[in-house]
Protein backbone atom coordinates (compact mmCIF):
# COMPACT_ATOMS: atom_id res chain seq x y z
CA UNK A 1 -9.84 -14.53 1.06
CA UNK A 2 -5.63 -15.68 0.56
CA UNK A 3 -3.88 -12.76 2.70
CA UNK A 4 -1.43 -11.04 0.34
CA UNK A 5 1.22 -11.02 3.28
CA UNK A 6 0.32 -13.71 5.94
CA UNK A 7 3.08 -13.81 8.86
CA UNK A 8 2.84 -16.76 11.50
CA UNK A 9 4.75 -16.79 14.99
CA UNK A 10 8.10 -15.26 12.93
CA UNK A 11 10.90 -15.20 15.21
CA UNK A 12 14.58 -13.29 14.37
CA UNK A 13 17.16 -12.69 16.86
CA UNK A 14 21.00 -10.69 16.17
CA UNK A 15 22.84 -12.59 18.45
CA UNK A 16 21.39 -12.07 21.70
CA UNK A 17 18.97 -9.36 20.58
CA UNK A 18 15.46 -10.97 19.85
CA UNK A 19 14.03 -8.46 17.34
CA UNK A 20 10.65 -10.40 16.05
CA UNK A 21 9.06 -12.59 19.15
CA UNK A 22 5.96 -14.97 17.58
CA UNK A 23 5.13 -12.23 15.24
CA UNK A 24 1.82 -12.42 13.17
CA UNK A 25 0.24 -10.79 10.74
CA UNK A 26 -1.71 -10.53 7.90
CA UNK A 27 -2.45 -8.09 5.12
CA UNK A 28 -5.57 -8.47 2.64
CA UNK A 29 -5.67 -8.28 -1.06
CA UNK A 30 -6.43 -4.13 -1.84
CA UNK A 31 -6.19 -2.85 1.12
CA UNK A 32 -3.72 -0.45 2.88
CA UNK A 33 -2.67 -1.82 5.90
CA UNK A 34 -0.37 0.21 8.36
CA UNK A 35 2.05 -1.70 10.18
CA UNK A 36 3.09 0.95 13.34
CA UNK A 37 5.82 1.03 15.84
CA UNK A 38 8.29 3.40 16.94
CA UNK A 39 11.99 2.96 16.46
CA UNK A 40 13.33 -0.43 17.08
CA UNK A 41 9.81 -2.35 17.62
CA UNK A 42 10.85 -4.55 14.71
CA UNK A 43 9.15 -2.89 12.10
CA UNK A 44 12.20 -2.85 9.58
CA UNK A 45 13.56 -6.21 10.19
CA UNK A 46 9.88 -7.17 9.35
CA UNK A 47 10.27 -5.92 5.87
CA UNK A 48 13.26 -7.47 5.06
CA UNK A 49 12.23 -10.57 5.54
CA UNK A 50 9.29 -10.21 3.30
CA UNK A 51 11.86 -8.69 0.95
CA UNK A 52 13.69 -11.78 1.08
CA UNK A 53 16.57 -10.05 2.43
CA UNK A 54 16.87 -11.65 5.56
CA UNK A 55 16.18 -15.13 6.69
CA UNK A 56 14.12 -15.79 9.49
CA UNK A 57 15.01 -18.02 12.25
CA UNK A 58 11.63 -19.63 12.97
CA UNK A 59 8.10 -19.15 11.31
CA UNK A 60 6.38 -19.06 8.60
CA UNK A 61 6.02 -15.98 5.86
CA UNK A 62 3.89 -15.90 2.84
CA UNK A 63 4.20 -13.17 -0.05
CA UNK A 64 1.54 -13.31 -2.80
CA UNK A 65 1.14 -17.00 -2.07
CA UNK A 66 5.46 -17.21 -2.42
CA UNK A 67 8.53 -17.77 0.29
CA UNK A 68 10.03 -14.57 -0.34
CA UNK A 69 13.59 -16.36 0.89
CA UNK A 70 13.07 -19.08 -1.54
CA UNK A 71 11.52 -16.88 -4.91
CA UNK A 72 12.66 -13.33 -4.07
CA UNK A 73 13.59 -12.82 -7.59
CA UNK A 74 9.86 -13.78 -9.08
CA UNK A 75 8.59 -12.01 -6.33
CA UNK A 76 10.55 -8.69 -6.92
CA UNK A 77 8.71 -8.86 -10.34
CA UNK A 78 5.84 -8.70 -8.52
CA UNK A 79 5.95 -5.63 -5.74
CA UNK A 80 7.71 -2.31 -5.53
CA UNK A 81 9.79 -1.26 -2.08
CA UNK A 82 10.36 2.76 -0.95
CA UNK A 83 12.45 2.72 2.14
CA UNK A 84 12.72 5.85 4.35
CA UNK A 85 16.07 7.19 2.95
CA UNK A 86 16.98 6.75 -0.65
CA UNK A 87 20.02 6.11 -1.88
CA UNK A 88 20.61 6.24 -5.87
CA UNK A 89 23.43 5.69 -8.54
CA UNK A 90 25.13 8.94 -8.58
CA UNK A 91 25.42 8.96 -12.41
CA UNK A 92 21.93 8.11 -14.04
CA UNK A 93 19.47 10.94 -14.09
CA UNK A 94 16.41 10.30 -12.22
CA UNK A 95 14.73 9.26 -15.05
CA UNK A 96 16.79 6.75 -15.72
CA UNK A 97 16.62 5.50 -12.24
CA UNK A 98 13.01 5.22 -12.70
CA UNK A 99 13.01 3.15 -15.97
CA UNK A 100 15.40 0.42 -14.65
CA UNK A 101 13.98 -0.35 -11.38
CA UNK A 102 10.84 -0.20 -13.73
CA UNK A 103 12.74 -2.70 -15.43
CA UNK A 104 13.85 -5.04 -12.95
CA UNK A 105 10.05 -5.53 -11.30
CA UNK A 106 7.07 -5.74 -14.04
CA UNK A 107 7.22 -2.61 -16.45
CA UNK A 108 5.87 0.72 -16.11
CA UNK A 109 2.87 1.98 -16.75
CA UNK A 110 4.14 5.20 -19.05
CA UNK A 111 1.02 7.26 -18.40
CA UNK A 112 1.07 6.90 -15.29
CA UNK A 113 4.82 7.84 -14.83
CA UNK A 114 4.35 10.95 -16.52
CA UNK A 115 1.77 11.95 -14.30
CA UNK A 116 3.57 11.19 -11.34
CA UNK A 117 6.91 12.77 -12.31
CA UNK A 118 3.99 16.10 -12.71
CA UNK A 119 2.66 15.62 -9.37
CA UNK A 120 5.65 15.49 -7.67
CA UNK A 121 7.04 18.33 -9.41
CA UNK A 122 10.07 15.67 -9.98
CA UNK A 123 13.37 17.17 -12.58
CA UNK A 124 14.31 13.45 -14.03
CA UNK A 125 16.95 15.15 -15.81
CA UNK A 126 19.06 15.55 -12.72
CA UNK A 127 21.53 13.00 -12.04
CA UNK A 128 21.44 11.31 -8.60
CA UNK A 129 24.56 13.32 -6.87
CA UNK A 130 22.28 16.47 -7.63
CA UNK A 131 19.28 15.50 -6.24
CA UNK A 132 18.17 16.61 -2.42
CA UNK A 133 16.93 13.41 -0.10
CA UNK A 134 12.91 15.09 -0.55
CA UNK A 135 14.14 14.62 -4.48
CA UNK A 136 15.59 11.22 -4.00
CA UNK A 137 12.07 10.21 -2.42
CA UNK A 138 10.03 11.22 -4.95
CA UNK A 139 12.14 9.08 -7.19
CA UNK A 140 11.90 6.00 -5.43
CA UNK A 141 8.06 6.99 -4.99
CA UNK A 142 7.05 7.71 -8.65
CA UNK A 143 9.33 4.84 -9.79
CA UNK A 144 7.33 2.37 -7.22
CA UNK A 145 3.75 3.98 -7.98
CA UNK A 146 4.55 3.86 -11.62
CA UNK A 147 5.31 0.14 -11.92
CA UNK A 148 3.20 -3.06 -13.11
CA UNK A 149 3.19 -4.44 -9.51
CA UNK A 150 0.59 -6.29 -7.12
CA UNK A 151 1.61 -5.30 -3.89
CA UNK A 152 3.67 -2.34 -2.48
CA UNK A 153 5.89 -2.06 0.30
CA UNK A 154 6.39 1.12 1.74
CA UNK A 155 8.98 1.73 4.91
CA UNK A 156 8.60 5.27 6.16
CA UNK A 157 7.93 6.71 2.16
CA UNK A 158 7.93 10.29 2.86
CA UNK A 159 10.93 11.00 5.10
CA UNK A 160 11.75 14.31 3.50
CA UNK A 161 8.95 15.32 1.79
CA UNK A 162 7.57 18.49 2.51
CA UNK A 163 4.44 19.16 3.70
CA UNK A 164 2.56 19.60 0.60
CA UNK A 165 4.26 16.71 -1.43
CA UNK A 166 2.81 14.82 1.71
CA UNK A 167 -0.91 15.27 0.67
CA UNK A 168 0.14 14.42 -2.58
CA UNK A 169 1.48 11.31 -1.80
CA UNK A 170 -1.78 10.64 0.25
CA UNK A 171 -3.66 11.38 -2.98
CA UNK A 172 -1.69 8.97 -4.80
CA UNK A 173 -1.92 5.67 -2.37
CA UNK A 174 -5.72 6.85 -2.21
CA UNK A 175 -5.86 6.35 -6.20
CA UNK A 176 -3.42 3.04 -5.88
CA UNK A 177 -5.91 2.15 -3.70
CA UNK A 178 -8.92 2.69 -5.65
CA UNK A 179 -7.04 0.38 -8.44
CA UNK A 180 -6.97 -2.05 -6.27
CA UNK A 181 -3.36 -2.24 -4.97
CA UNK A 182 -2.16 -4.20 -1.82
CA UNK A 183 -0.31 -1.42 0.08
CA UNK A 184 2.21 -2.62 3.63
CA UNK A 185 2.79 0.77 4.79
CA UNK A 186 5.05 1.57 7.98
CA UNK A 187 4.71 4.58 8.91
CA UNK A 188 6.08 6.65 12.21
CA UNK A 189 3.41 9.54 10.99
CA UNK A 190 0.08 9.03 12.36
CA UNK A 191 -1.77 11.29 10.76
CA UNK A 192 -0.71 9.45 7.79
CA UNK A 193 -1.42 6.04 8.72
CA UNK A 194 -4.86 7.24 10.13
CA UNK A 195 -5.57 9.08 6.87
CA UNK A 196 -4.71 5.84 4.59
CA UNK A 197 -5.01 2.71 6.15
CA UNK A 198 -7.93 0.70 6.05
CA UNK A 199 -6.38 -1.38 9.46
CA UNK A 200 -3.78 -1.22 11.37
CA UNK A 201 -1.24 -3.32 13.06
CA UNK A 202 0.74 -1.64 16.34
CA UNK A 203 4.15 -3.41 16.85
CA UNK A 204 5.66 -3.43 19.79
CA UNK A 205 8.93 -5.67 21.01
CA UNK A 206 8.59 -7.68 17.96
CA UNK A 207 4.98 -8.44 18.41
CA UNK A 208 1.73 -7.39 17.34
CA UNK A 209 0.13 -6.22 20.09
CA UNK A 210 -3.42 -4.59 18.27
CA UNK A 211 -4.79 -5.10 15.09
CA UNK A 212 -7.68 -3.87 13.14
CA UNK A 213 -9.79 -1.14 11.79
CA UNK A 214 -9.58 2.25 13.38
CA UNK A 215 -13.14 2.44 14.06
CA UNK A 216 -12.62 -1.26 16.01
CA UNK A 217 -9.68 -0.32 17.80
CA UNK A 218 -11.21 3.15 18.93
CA UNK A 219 -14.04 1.09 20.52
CA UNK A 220 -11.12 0.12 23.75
CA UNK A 221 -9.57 3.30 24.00
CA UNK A 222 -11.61 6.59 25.95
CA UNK A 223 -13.24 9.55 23.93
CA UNK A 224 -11.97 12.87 25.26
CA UNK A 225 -14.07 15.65 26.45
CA UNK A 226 -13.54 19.64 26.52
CA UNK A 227 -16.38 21.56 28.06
CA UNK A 228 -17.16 24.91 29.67
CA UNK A 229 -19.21 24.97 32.40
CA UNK A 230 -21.25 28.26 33.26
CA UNK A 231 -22.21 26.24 36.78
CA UNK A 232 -19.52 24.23 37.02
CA UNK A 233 -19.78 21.57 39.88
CA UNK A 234 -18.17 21.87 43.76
CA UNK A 235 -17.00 18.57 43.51
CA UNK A 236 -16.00 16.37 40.64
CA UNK A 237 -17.60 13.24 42.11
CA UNK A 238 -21.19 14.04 40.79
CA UNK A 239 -19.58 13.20 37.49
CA UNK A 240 -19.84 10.02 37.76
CA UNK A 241 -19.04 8.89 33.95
CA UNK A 242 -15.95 11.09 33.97
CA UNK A 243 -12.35 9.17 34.06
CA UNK A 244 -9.13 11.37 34.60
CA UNK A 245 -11.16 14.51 34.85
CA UNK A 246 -9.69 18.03 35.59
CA UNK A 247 -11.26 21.51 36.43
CA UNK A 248 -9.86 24.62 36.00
CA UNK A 249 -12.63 27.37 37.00
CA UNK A 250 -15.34 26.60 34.28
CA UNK A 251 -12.92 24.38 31.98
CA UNK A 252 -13.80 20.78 32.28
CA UNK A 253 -11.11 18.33 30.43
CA UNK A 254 -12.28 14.96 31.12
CA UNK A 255 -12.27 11.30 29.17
CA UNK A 256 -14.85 8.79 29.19
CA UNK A 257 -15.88 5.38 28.02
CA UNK A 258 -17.65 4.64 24.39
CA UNK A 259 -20.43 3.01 25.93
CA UNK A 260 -20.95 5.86 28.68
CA UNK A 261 -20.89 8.86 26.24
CA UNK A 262 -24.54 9.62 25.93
CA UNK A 263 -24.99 9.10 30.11
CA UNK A 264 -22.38 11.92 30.50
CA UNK A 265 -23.75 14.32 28.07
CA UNK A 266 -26.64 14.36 29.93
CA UNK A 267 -24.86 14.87 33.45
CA UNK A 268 -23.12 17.88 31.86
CA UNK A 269 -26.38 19.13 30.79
CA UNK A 270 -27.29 19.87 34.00
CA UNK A 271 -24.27 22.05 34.49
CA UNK A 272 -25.34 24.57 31.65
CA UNK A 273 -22.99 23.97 29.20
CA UNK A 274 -21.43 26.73 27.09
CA UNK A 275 -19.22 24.74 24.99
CA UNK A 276 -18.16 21.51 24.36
CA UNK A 277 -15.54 19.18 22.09
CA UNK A 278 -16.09 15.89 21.79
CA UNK A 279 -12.56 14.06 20.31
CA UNK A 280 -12.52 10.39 19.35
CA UNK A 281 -10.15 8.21 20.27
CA UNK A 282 -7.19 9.17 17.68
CA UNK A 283 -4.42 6.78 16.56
CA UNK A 284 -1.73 8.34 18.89
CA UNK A 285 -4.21 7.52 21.67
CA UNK A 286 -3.84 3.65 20.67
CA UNK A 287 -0.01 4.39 20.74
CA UNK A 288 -0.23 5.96 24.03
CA UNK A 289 -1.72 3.11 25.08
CA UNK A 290 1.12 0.77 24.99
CA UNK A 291 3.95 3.57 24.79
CA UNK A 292 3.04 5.91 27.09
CA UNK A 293 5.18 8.94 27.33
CA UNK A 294 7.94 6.76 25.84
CA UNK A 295 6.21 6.96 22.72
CA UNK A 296 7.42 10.49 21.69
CA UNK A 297 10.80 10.55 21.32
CA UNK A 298 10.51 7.36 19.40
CA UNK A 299 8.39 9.01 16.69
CA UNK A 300 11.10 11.23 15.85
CA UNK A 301 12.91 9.46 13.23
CA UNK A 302 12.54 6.26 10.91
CA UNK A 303 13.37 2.76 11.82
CA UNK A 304 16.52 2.54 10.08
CA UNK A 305 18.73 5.19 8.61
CA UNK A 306 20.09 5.41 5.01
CA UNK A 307 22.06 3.02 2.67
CA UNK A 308 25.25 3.58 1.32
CA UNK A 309 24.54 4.53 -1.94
CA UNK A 310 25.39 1.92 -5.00
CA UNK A 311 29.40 0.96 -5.62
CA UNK A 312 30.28 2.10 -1.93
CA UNK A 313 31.27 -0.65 0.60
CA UNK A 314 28.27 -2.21 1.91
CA UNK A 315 26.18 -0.53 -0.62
CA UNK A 316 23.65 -2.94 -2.90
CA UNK A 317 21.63 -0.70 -4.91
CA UNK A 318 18.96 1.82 -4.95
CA UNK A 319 16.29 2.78 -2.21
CA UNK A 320 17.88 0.90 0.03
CA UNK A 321 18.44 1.41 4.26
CA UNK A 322 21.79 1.62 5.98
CA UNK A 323 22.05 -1.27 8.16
CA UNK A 324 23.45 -2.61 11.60
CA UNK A 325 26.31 -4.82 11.34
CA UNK A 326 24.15 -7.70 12.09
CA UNK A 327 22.03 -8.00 8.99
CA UNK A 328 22.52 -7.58 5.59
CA UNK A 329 21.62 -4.96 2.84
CA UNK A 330 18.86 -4.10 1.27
CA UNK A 331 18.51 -4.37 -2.48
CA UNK A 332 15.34 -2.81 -4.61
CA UNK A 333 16.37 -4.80 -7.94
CA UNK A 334 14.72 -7.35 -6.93
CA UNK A 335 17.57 -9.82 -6.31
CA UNK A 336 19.90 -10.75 -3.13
């Protein structure tokens, strides 16, 4: 099976700054793949060059069989981009938005455009100056769901979007899904990513440092424990399964290895247990992993912020990011 994406050893630097170090990846026809990584692990810089929107220095990068550098406009025909922070012509209404970057990739698919624009609970009369950034999203969302594409590319999608229009949007990339879309989605929201994606990739200083399914990748990472004791033990040594355990009168908070789950059931047993939670390992426990405590202030925000918005100096076009001096802009027409 041809990866959709396929990424070998890619290497970018900004002057001194090596963002991507021998990154690799890969991304199979139909399936959501999340691509995770807190703020500045390269996740962004990624996407533009499968965009086409930056050059890479070294490496080699594959989109639907194309050089996205070489054939970005063909290729723009051929996948839809959301970025975290939307930025759109101040004078078309949003429908109009929607019909031209409809336009500019493969057509829309009217039905399903309507039934977005519905879901989302989206005004496409409003022009773009009156829309609110949750508004703007929903825009670049229905206009990238809605289009004739193979393959979408979603950076951060539902920045803004409140909580409910977030389960909707999970609904929706479940039904792309079932239709048999290839989805790239980057994503600081792990619940997301561990509701959606059918594998994951965990950047970290431009690198992928794990990849796989969830159910693989919660095989190396500890299951955690929460029981109450009625006879709890004098010393924590009998447990001899436990890792990191803690006990606070007849609270026992412990973690413990895949393979040694059913041995320390059966030591707790003897304890008389009253209660017990079993959690398995969750996505922010791979994260933890290789983040540690660093992790958390990372997650706060998107990659990137927002593009100047079309006409304004530096600014290219719709759905597009705000960039550093050091690279250049991001266009969703579908041509540099």
């Amino acid at each position: 099976m041809q990866p959709v994406i396929r990424i070998e050893r890619l290497v970018k630097s900004f002057g001194h700054v090596r963002a991507l170090d021998g990154l690799d990846l890969d991304v199979l026809p139909g399936e959501v793949h999340g691509f995770l990584g807190p703020n500045g692990a390269g996740k962004s810089t990624t996407i533009r060059i499968l965009l086409g929107l930056l050059r890479a220095d070294s490496g080699a990068v594959t989109v639907l069989a194309s050089d996205p550098w070489r054939d970005v406009v063909s290729l723009h025909r051929r996948l839809a981009y959301v970025p975290g922070d939307v930025s759109l012509w101040p004078g078309l209404t949003g429908g109009e938005a929607i019909d031209l970057l409809g336009h500019l990739r493969g057509g829309l698919d009217e039905t399903r455009r309507a039934h977005l624009v519905d879901r989302f609970e989206l005004d496409p009369t409003k022009r773009g100056r009156q829309y609110s950034k949750g508004n703007k999203q929903k825009v670049a969302i229905v206009a990238a769901l809605a289009s004739d594409v193979e393959l979408l590319i979603l950076d951060e999608p539902t920045s803004g979007l409140d909580p409910l229009m977030e389960v909707i949007f999970q609904e929706e990339i479940a039904a792309e899904k079932a239709r048999g879309r290839t989805i790239l989605l980057s994503s600081h929201i792990l619940s997301e990513a561990e509701a959606l994606a059918d594998r994951v990739s965990i950047i970290r200083d431009g690198r992928i440092v794990e990849t796989g399914t969830l159910d693989a990748l919660r095989h190396r990472t500890r299951t955690t424990i929460h029981a109450v004791l009625a006879q709890p033990p004098a010393s924590l040594e009998a447990l001899t399964c436990l890792q990191d355990a803690r006990l606070e009168g007849d609270r026992l908070t412990a973690s413990v290895e895949q393979d040694d789950l059913s041995t320390a059931m059966a030591e707790l047993a003897g304890y008389s247990l009253t209660a017990l939670t079993v959690a398995p390992p969750s996505l922010e426990d791979l994260f933890l992993r290789h983040y540690g405590e660093e992790l958390r202030p990372a997650l706060a925000g998107p990659d990137e912020p927002a593009a100047s918005p079309p006409g304004s100096p530096g600014g290219r076009g719709p759905a597009e990011h705000r960039h550093r001096a050091d690279s250049p802009g991001t266009d969703d027409g579908g041509a540099r």
